[in-house]
C-alpha atoms as a PDB file:
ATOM      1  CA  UNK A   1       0.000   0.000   0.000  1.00  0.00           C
ATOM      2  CA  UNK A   2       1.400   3.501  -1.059  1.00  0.00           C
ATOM      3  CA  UNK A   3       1.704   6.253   1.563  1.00  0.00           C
ATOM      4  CA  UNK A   4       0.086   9.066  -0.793  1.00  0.00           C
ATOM      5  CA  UNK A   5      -1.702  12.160   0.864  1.00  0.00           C
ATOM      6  CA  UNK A   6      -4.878  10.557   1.273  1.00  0.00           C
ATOM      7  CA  UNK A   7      -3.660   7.912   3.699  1.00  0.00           C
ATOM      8  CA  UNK A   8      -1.980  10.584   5.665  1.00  0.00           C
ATOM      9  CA  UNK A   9      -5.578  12.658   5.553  1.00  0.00           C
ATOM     10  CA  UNK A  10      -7.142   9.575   7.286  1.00  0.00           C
ATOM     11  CA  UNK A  11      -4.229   9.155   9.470  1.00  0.00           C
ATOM     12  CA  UNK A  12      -4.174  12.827  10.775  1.00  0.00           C
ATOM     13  CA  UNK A  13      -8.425  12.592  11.421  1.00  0.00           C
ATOM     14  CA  UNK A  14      -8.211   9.654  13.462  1.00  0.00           C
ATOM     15  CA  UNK A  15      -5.089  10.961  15.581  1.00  0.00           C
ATOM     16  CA  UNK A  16      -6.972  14.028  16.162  1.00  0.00           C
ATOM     17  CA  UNK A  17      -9.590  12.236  18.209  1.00  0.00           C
ATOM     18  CA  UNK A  18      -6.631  11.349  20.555  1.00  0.00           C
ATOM     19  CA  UNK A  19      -5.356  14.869  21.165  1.00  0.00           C
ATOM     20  CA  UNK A  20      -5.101  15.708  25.141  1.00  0.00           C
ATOM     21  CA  UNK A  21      -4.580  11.597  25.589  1.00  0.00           C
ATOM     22  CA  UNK A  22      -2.322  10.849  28.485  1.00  0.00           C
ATOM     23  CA  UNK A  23       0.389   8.262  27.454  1.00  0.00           C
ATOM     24  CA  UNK A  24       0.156   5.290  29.983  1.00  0.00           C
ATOM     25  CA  UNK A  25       2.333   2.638  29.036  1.00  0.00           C
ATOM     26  CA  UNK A  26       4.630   1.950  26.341  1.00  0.00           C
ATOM     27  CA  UNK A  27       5.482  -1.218  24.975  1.00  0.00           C
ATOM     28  CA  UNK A  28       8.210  -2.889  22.098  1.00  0.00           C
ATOM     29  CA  UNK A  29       6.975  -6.154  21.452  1.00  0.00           C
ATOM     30  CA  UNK A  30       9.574  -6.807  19.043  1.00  0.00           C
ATOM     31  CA  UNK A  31      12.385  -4.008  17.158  1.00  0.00           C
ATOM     32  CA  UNK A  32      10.140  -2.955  14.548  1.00  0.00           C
ATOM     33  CA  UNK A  33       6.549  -2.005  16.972  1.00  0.00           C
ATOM     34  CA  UNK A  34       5.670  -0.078  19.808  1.00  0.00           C
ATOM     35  CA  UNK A  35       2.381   0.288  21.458  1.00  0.00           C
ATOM     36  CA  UNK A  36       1.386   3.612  23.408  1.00  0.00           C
ATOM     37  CA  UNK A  37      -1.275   2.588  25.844  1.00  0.00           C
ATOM     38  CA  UNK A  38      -3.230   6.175  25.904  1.00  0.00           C
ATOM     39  CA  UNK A  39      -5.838   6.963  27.974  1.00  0.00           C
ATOM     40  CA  UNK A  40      -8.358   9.660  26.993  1.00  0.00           C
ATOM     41  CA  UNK A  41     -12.158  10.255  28.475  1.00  0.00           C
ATOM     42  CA  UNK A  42     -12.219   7.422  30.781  1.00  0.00           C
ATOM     43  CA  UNK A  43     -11.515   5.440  27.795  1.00  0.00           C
ATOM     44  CA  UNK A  44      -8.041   3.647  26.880  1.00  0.00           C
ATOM     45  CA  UNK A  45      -6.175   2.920  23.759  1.00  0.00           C
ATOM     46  CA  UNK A  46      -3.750   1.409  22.065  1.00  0.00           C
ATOM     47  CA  UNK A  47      -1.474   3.411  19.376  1.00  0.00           C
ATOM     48  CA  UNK A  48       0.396   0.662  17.103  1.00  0.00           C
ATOM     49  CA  UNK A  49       3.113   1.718  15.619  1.00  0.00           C
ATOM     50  CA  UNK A  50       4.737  -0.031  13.023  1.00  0.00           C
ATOM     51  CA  UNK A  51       7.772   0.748  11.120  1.00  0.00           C
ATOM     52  CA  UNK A  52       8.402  -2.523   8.776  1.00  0.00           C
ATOM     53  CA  UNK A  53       8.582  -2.067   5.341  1.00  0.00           C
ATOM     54  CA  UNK A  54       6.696  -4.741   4.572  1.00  0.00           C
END
């Protein structure tokens, strides 16, 4: 899947619904991913990050 500017459109609209989230944990499962555990509202989340090229 190609990065193009509508990907990063959808990606900046979802991120915005986590703005103000306090960052509770932080995890690296494995070199390439890390997980923010955010909490937000009385609600928690889970920000994957992934930075494998495949």
């Amino acid at each position: 899947m190609s990065f193009d500017g509508i990907v990063t459109k959808v990606i900046t609209n979802e991120l915005e619904n986590l703005s103000g989230a306090r960052i509770d944990k932080i995890f690296q499962p494995d070199k390439n991913t890390i997980i923010l555990g955010m909490y937000l509202n009385g609600i928690n989340y889970a920000l994957n990050i992934c930075i494998d090229s495949r």
